[in-house]
Protein backbone atom coordinates (compact mmCIF):
# COMPACT_ATOMS: atom_id res chain seq x y z
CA UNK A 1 21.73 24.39 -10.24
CA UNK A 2 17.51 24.18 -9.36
CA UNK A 3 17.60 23.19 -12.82
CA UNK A 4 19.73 20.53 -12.77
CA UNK A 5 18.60 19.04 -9.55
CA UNK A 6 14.94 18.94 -11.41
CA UNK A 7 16.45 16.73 -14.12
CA UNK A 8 17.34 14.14 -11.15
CA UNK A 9 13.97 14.80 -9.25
CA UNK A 10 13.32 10.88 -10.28
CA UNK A 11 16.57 9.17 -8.50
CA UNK A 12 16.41 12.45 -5.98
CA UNK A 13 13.40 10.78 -4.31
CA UNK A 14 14.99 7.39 -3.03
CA UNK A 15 18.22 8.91 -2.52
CA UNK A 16 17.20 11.55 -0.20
CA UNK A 17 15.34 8.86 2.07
CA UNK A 18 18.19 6.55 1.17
CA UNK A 19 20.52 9.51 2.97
CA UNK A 20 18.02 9.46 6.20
CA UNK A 21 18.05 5.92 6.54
CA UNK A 22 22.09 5.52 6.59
CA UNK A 23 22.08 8.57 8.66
CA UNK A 24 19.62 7.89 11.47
CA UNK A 25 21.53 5.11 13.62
CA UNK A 26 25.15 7.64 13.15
CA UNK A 27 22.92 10.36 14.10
CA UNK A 28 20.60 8.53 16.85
CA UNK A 29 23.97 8.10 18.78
CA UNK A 30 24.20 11.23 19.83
CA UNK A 31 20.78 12.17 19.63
CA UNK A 32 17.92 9.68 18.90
CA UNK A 33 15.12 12.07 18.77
CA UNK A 34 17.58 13.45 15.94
CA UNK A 35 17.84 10.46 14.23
CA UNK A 36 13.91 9.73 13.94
CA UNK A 37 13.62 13.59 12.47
CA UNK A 38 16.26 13.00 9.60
CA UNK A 39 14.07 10.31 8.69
CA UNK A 40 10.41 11.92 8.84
CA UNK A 41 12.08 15.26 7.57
CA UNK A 42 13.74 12.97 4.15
CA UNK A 43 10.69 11.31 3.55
CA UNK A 44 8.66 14.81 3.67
CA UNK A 45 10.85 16.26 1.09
CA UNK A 46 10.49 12.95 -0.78
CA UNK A 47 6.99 13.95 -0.75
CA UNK A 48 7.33 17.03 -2.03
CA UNK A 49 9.22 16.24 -4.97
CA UNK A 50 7.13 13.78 -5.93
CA UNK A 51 4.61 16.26 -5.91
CA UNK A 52 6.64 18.65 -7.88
CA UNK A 53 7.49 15.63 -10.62
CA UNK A 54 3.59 14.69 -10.67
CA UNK A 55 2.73 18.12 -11.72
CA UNK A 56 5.36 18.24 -14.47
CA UNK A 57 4.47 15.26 -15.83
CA UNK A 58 0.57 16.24 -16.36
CA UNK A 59 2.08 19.66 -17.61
CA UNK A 60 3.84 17.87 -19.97
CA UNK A 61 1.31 15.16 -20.91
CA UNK A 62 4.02 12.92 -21.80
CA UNK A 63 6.21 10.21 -19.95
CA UNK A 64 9.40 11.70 -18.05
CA UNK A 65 12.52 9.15 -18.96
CA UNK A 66 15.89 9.02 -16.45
CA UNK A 67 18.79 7.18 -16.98
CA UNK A 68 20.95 6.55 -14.27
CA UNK A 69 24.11 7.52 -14.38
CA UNK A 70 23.73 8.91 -18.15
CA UNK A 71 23.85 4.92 -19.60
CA UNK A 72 21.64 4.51 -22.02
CA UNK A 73 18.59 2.32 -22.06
CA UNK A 74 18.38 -1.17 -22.85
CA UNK A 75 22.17 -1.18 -21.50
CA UNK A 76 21.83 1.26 -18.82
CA UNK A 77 18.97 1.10 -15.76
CA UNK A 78 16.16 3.79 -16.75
CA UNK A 79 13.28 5.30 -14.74
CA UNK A 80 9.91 6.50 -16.42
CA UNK A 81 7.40 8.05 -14.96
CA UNK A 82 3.74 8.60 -16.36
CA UNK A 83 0.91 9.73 -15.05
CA UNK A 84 -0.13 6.21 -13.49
CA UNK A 85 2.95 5.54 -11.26
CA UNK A 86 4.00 9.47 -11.11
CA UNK A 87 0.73 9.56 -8.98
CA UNK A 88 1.86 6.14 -6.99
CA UNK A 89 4.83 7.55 -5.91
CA UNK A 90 3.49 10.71 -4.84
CA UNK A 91 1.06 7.81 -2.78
CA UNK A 92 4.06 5.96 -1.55
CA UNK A 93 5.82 8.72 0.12
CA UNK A 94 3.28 10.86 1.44
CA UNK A 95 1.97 7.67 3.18
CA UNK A 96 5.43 6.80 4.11
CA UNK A 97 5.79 10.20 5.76
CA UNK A 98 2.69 9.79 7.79
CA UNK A 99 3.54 6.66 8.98
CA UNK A 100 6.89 7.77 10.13
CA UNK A 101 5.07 10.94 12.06
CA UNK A 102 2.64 8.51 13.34
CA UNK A 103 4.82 6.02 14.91
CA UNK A 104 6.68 8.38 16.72
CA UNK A 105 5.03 7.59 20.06
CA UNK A 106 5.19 4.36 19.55
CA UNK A 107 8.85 4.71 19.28
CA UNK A 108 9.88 7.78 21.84
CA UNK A 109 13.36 7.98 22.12
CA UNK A 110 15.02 5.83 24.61
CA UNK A 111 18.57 7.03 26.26
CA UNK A 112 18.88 3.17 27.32
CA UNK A 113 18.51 2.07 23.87
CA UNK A 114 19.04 4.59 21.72
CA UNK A 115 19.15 2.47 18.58
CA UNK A 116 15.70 0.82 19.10
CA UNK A 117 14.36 3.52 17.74
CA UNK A 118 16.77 4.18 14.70
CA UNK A 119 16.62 0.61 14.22
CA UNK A 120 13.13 0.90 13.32
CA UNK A 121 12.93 4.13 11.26
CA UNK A 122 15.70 3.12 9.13
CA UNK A 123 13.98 -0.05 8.42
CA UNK A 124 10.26 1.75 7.77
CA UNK A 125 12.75 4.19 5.74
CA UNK A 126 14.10 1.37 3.25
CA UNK A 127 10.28 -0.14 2.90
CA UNK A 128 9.52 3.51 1.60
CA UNK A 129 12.42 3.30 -0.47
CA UNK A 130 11.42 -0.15 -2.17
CA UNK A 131 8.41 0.85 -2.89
CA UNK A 132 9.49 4.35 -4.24
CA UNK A 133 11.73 2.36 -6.87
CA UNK A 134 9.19 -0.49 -7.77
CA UNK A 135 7.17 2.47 -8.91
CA UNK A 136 9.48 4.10 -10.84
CA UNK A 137 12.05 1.80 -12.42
CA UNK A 138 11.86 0.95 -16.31
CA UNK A 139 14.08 -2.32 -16.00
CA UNK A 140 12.63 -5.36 -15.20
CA UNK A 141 15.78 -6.60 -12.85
CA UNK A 142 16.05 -3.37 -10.90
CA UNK A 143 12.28 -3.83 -10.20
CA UNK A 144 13.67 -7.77 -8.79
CA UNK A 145 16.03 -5.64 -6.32
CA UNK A 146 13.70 -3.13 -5.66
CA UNK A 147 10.72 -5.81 -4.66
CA UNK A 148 13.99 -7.68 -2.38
CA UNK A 149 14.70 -4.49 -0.54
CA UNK A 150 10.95 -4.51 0.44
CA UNK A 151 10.76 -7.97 1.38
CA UNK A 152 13.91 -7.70 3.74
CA UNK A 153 11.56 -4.17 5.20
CA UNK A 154 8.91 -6.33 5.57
CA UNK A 155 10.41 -8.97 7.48
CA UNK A 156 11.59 -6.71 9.68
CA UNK A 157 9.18 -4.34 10.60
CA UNK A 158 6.79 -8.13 11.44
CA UNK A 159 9.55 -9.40 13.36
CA UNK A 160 9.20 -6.39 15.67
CA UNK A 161 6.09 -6.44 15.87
CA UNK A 162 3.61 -8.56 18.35
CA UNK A 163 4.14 -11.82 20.53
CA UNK A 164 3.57 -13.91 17.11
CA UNK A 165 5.30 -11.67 14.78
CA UNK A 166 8.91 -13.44 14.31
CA UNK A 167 6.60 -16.25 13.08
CA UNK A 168 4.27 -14.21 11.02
CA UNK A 169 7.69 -13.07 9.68
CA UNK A 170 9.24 -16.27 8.95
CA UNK A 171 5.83 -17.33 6.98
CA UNK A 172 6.22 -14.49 5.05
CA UNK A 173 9.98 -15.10 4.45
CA UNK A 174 9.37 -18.52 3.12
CA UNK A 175 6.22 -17.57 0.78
CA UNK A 176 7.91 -14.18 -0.31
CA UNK A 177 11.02 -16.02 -1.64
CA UNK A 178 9.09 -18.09 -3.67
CA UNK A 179 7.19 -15.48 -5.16
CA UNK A 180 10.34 -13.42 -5.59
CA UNK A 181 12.02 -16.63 -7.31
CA UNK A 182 8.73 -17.15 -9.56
CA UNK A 183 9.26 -13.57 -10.68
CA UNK A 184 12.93 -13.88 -11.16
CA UNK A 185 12.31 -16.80 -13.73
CA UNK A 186 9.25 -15.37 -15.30
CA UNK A 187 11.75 -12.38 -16.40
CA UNK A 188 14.58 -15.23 -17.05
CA UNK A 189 12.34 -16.49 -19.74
CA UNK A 190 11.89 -12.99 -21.08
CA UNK A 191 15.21 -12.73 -21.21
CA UNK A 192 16.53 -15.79 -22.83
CA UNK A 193 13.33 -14.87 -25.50
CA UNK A 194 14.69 -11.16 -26.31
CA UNK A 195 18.02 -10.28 -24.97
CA UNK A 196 17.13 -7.11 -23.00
CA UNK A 197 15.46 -6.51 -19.58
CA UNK A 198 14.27 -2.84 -20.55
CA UNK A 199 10.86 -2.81 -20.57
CA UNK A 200 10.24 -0.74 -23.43
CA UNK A 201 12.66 -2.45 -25.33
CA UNK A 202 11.13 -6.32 -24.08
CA UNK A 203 7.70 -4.72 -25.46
CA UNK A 204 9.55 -4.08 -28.74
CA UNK A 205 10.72 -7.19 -28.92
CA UNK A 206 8.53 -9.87 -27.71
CA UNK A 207 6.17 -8.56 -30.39
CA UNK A 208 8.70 -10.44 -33.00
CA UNK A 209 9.18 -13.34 -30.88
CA UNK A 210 7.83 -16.78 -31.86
CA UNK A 211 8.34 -19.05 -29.02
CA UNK A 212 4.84 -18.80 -27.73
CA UNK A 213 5.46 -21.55 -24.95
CA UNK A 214 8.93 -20.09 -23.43
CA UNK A 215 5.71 -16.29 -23.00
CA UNK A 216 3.45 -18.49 -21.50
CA UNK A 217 5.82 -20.02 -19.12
CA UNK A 218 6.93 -16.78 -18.26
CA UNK A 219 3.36 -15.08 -17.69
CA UNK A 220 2.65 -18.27 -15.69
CA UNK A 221 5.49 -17.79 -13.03
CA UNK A 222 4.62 -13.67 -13.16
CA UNK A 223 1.25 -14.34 -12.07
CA UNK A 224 2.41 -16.14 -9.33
CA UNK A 225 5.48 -13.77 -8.12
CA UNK A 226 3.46 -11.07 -8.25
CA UNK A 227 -0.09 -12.78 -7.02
CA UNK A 228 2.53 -13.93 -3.68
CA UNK A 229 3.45 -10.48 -3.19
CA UNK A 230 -0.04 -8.75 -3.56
CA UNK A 231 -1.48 -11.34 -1.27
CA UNK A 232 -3.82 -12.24 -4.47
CA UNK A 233 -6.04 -15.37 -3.65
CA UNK A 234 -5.05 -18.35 -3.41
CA UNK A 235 -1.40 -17.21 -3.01
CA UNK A 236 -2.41 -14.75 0.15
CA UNK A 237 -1.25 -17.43 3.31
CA UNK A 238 1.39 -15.36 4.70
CA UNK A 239 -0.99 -11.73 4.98
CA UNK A 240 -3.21 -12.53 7.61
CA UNK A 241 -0.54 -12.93 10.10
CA UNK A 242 1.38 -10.83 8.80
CA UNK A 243 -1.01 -7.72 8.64
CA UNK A 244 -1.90 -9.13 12.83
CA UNK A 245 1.04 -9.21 13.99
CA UNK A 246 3.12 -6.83 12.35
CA UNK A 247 4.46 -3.32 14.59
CA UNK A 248 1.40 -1.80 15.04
CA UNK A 249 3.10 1.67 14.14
CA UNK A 250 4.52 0.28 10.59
CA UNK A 251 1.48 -1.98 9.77
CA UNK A 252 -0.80 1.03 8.31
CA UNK A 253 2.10 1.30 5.81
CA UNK A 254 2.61 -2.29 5.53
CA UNK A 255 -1.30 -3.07 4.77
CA UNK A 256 -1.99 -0.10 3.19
CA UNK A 257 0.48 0.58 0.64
CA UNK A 258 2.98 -2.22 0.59
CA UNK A 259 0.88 -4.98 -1.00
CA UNK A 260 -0.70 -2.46 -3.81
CA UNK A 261 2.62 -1.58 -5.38
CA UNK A 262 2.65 -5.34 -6.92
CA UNK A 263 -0.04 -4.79 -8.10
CA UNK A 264 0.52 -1.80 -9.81
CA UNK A 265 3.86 -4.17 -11.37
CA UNK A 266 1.10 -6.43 -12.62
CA UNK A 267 -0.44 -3.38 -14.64
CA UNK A 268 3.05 -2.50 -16.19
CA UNK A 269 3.80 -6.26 -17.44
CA UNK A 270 0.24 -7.58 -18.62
CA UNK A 271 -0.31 -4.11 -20.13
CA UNK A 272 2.24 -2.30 -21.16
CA UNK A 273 5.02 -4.76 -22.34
CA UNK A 274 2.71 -7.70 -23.18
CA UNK A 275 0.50 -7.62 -26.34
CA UNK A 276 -3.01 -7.67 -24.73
CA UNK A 277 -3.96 -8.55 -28.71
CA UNK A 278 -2.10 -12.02 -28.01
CA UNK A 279 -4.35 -15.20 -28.12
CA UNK A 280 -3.38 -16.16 -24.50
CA UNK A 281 -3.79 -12.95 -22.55
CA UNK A 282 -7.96 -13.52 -23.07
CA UNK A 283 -6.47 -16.75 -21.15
CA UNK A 284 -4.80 -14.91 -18.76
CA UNK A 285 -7.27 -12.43 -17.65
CA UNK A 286 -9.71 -14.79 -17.38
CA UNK A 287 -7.32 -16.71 -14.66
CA UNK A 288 -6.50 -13.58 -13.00
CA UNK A 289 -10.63 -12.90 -13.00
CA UNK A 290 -11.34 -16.15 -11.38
CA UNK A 291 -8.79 -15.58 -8.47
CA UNK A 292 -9.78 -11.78 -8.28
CA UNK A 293 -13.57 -13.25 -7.54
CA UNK A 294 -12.95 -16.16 -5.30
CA UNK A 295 -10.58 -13.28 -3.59
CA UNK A 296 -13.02 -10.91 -2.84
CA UNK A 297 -15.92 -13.80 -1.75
CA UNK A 298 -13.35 -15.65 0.30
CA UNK A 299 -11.71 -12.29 2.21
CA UNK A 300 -15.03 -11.13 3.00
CA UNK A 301 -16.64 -13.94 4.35
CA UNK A 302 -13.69 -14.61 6.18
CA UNK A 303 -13.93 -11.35 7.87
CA UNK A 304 -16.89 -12.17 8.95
CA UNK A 305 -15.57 -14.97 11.04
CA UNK A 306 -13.20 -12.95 13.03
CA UNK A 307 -13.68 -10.54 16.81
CA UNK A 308 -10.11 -9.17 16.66
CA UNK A 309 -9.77 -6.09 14.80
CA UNK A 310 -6.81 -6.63 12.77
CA UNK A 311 -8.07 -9.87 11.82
CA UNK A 312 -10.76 -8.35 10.21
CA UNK A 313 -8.73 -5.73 8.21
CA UNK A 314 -5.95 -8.41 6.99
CA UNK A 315 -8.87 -10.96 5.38
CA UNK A 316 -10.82 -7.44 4.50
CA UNK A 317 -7.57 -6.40 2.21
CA UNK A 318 -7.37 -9.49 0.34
CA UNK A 319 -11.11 -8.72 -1.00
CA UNK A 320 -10.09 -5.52 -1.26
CA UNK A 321 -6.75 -6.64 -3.72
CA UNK A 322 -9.37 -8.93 -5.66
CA UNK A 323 -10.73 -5.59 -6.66
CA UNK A 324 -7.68 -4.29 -8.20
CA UNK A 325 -7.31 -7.76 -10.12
CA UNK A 326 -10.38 -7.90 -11.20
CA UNK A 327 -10.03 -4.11 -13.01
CA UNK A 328 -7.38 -5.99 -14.59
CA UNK A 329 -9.08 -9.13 -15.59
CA UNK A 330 -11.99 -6.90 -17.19
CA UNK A 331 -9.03 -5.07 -19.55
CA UNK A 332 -10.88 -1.98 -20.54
CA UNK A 333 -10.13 1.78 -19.76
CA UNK A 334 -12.74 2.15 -17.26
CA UNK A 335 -11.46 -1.54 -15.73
CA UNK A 336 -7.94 0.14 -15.49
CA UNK A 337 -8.98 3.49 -14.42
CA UNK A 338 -11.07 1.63 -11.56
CA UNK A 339 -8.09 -0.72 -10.45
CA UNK A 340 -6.04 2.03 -10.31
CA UNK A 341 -8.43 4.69 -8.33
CA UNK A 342 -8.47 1.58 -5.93
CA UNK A 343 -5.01 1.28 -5.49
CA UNK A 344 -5.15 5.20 -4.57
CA UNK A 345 -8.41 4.65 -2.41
CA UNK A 346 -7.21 1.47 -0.68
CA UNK A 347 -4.15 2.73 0.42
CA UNK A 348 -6.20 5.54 2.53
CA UNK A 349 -9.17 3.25 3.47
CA UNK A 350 -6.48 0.36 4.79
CA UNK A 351 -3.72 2.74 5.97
CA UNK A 352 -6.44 4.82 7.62
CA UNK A 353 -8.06 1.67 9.48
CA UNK A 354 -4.81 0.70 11.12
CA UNK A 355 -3.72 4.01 12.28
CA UNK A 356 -7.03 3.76 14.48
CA UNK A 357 -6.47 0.28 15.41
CA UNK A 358 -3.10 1.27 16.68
CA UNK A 359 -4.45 4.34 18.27
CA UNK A 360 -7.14 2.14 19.99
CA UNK A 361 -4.09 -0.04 21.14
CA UNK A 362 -1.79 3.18 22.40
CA UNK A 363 -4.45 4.29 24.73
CA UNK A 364 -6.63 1.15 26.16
CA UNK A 365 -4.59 -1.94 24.83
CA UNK A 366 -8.33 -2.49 22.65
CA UNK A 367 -7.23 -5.91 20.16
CA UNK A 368 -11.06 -7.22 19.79
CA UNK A 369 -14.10 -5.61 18.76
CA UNK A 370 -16.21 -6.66 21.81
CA UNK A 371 -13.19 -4.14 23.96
CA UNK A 372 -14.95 -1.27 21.66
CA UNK A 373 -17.93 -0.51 23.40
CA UNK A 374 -18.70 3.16 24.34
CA UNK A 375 -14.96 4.47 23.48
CA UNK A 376 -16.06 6.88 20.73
CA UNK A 377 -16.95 8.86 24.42
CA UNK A 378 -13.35 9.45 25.16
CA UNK A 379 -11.76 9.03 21.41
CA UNK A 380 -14.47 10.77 19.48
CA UNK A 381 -11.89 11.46 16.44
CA UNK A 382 -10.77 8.43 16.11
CA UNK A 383 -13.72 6.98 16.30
CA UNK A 384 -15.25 9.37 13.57
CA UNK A 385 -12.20 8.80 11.32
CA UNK A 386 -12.73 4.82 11.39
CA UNK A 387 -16.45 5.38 10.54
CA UNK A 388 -15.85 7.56 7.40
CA UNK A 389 -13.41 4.57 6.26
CA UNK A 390 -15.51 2.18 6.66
CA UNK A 391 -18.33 3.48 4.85
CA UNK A 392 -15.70 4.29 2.38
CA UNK A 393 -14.71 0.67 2.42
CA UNK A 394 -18.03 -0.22 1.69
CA UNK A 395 -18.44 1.70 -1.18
CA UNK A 396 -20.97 4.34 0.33
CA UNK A 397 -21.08 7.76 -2.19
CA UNK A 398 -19.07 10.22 -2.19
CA UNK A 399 -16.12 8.29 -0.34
CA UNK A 400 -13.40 7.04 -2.29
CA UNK A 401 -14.55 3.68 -2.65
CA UNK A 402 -17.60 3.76 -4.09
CA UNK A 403 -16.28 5.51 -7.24
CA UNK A 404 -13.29 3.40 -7.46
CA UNK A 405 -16.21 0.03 -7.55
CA UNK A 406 -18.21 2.28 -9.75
CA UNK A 407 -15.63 2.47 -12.38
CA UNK A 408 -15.10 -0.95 -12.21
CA UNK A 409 -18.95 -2.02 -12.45
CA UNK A 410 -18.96 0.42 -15.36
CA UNK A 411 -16.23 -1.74 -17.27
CA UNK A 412 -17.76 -5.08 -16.75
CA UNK A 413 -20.57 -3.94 -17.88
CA UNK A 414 -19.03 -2.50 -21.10
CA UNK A 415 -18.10 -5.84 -21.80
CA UNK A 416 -21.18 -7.39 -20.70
CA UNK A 417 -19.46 -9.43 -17.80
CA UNK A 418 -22.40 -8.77 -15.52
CA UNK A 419 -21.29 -11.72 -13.00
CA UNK A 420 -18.35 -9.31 -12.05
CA UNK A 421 -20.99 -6.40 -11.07
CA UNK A 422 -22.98 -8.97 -8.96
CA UNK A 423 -20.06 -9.96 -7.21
CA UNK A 424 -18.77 -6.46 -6.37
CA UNK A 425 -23.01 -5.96 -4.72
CA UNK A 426 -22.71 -9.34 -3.01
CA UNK A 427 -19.18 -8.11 -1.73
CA UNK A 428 -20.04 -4.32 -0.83
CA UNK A 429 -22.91 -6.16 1.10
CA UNK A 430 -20.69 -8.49 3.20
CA UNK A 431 -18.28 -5.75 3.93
CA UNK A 432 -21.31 -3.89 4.85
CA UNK A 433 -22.34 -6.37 7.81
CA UNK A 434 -18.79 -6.99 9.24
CA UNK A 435 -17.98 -3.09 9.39
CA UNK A 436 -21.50 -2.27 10.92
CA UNK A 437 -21.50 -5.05 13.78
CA UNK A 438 -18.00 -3.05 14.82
CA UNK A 439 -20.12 0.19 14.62
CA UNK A 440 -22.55 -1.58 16.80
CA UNK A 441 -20.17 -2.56 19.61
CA UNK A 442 -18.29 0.47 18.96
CA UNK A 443 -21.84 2.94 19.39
CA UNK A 444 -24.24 0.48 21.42
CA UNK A 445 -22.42 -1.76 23.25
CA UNK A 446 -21.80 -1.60 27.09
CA UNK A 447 -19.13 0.42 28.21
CA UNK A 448 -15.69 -2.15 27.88
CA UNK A 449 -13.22 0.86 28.73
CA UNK A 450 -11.38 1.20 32.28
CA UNK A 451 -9.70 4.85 32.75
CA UNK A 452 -6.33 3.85 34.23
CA UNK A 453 -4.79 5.72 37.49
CA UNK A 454 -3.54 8.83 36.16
CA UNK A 455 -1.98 12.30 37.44
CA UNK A 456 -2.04 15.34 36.36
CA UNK A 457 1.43 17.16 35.71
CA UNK A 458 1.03 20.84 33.81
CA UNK A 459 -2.40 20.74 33.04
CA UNK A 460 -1.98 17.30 31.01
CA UNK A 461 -3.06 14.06 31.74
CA UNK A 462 0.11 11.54 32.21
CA UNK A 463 0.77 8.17 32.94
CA UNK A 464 0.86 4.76 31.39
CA UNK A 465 -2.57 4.13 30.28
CA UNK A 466 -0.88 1.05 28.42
CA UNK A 467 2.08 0.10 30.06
CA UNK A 468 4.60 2.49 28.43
CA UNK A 469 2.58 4.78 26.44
CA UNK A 470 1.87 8.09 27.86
CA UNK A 471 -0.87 9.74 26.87
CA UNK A 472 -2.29 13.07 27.39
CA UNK A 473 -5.44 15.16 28.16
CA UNK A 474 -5.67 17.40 25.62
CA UNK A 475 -5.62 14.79 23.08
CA UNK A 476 -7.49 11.76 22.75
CA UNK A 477 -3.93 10.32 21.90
CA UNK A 478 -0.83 12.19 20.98
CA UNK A 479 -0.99 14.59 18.05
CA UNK A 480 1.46 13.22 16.26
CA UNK A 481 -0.70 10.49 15.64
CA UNK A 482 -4.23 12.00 15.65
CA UNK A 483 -3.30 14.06 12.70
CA UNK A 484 -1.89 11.37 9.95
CA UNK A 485 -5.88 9.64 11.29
CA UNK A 486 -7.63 12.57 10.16
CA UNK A 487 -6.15 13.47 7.15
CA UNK A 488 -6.45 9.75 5.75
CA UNK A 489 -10.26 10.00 6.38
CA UNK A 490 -10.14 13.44 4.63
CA UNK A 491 -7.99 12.13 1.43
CA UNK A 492 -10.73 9.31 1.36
CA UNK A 493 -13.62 12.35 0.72
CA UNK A 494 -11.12 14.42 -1.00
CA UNK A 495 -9.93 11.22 -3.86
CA UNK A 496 -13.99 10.60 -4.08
CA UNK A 497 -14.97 14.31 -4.85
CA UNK A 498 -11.88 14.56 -7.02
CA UNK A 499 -12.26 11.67 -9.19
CA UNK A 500 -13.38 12.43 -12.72
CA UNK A 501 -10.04 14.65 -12.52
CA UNK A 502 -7.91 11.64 -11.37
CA UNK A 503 -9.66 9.83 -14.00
CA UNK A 504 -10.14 11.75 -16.94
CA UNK A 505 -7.04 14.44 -15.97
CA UNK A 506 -4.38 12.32 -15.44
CA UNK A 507 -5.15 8.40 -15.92
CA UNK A 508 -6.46 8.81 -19.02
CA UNK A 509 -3.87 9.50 -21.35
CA UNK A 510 -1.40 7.23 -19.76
CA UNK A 511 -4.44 4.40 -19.65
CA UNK A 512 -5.54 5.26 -22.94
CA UNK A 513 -1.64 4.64 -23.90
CA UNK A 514 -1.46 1.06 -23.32
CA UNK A 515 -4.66 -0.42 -24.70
């Protein structure tokens, strides 16, 4: 029986969340606090088994294939997981499961409302799910209904969000189904070329294909699907807003994670189904360079423009995704290997960020970097967290990011595209100024904090210190939160320490695979 459920560990991991979302709003009926538990407790075990596949796959130093319902592949839907994505996924839900612990006090049970709350963990749930199977899916339609059921997450977790989120949401709506439609063609032309949305099989057999035009016009409308969804510039207008406004709870996951797993969709077209031998793709990375750069020069400098905290993380990100592109655009093994340790490193750095953003909004209301000053006095973890990722951010040694930009330096200058190393200095500089004019107001600026009326019940400090969010005094802001805040600064040391082994232990041979 533990052997058989092994076998299904792939399709386990979005059914058991799949299970906690349907369940929460039956279960929140009679219980809400319930209901939010079924959901942090699926997405833990999600975890777990994710873990558990990860390790078999490096055991086995070969790709894992499922095939749903026993159908198969090209005819039947498939799942395959290497060491590239099986490390993604094990991203995508432990992430998923923070970000469900952490928005807990944002969302305490209500016996007025009891579905509030279940409303928003199954939707945060489904996001998790989306991104789970746009990881893991082999098929090249599935990975179409996969990206939807994010999308429709998305949408709603902005709605929810702040004053100007239902239009931050409707922006996003309207540029997300025209990158979803651009994607849906691009694999329409695939199609009508070979017959088969597999995408082992469409690797096969767009290798004996001769209509060049009908793979250009279908890498054309890819680019832009999936440069729409990863907030790639020029194609980035709904993530500012979006990343703003958004439910400050589900943001870090939203930021963090759900605009990386595109580009991770990117890698698995342009490199693993596409013939990177092919006249055109020297074409096509050099497009995908040129938006990667004007990406990073335009996100940073626009950072630089902005007071309000989130501001500065949503314009921040879309540098941060030129990165990614731009290990793509340089096409070598230490180009991939960087874009990817990015994706990992990002998704820490970013996710990281806006769980102290929120926390800075749960206990003084703090939207602007001038409302900073002196509060590393009363929220000294916090505060420590958001200055370990930033200097990760950066790309400051031994953090995460500076090995993830290292890599990437390392492959341009492999193939002597030195321009690419002088924008990632010129970039690491600008992010450099913006983060350490926050650590300025945050460390040197007058004191902008107000200590609300509060009384003491049981030893604890209580009472609305923002209208509606109790806080305590033994915490700087509820556990439940201040943990997922630490260990993302950790996992940004941790990922930097560990990352010949990510590298060389377990990207490698699936890198090494594909070029």
């Amino acid at each position: 029986m533990i052997s058989d459920m092994m076998n299904h560990i792939p399709v386990l991991i979005l059914l058991i969340p799949l299970c906690g979302a349907v369940l929460c709003p039956v279960i929140s009926h009679f219980s809400p606090s319930a209901g939010k538990r079924i959901v942090i407790g699926a997405l833990f075990i999600a975890f777990c088994m994710s873990t558990v596949q990860l390790a078999a796959v490096i055991k086995a130093g070969e790709p894992f294939h499922y095939w749903l319902g026993g159908w198969r592949p090209p005819y039947g839907i498939e799942f395959v997981i290497d060491g590239v994505n099986g490390i993604i996924i094990v991203l995508v839900s432990f992430i998923g499961f923070m970000t469900a612990m952490f928005s807990s006090p944002f969302e305490e049970a209500d016996k007025s409302a009891p579905f509030r709350s279940a409303g928003y963990y199954s939707i945060l749930c489904f996001l998790v799910i989306g991104l789970l199977g746009l990881s893991s899916t082999g098929d090249a339609f599935n990975l179409y209904v996969f990206m939807e059921i994010v999308a429709l997450s998305g949408y709603g977790l902005i709605a929810i969000g702040e004053e100007k989120g239902p239009i931050a949401a409707f922006r996003y709506l309207l540029t997300g189904t025209i990158g979803a439609s651009a994607y849906l063609l691009g694999i329409g032309f695939l199609y009508s070329a070979t017959g088969t949305l597999n995408m082992a099989d469409l690797a096969i057999r767009l290798s004996e294909v001769d209509n060049m035009p009908v793979i250009v016009l279908a890498m054309a409308c890819l680019i832009v699907g999936f440069g729409i969804k990863m907030a790639l510039f020029p194609l980035h207008g709904w993530q500012p807003a979006a990343h703003s406004y958004a439910h400050p709870a589900a943001d870090p996951m939203i930021a963090g994670v759900m605009i990386k797993i595109p580009a991770y969709a990117m890698f698995r077209f342009f490199f693993c189904i596409f013939d990177t031998s092919l006249p055109m793709m020297k074409t096509v990375f050099t497009i995908i360079g040129i938006m990667a750069v004007l990406g990073i020069l335009f996100g940073s400098l626009k950072a630089l423009r902005y007071d309000k905290f989130n501001k500065i993380l949503a314009y921040s990100s879309i540098g941060q995704v030129g990165y990614i592109a731009l290990g793509f655009a340089i096409g070598n093994f230490y180009g991939i290997a960087g874009a990817v340790l990015h994706i990992l490193s990002h998704s820490f750095m970013k996710t990281g960020l806006f769980y102290t953003s929120a926390a800075f909004k749960y206990r003084y209301g703090i939207h602007y970097t001038d409302q900073l000053g002196q509060v590393y006095r009363k929220m000294p973890v916090t505060c420590g967290a958001l200055v370990v990722l930033s200097l990760s951010m950066i790309g400051l040694p031994p953090f995460a990011g500076f090995f993830s930009k290292w890599y990437l330096a390392l492959g341009a200058i492999q193939n002597g595209q030195y321009f690419y190393v002088a924008v990632l200095i010129i970039s690491s500089l600008l992010s450099a100024i913006y983060f350490f004019r926050i650590f300025e107001r945050l460390f040197m600026g007058e004191k902008t904090v107000i200590e609300p009326d509060a009384k003491i019940q049981d030893g604890n400090v209580s009472g609305p210190e923002v209208p509606g969010r109790p806080v305590t005094g033994k915490f700087e802001v509820p556990l439940r939160m201040l943990i997922p805040i630490v260990i993302a600064a950790a996992m940004v040391i941790v990922l930097g320490l560990g990352n010949s082994f990510i590298v060389n232990g377990i990207l490698k041979t699936a890198v090494m695979g594909v070029l």
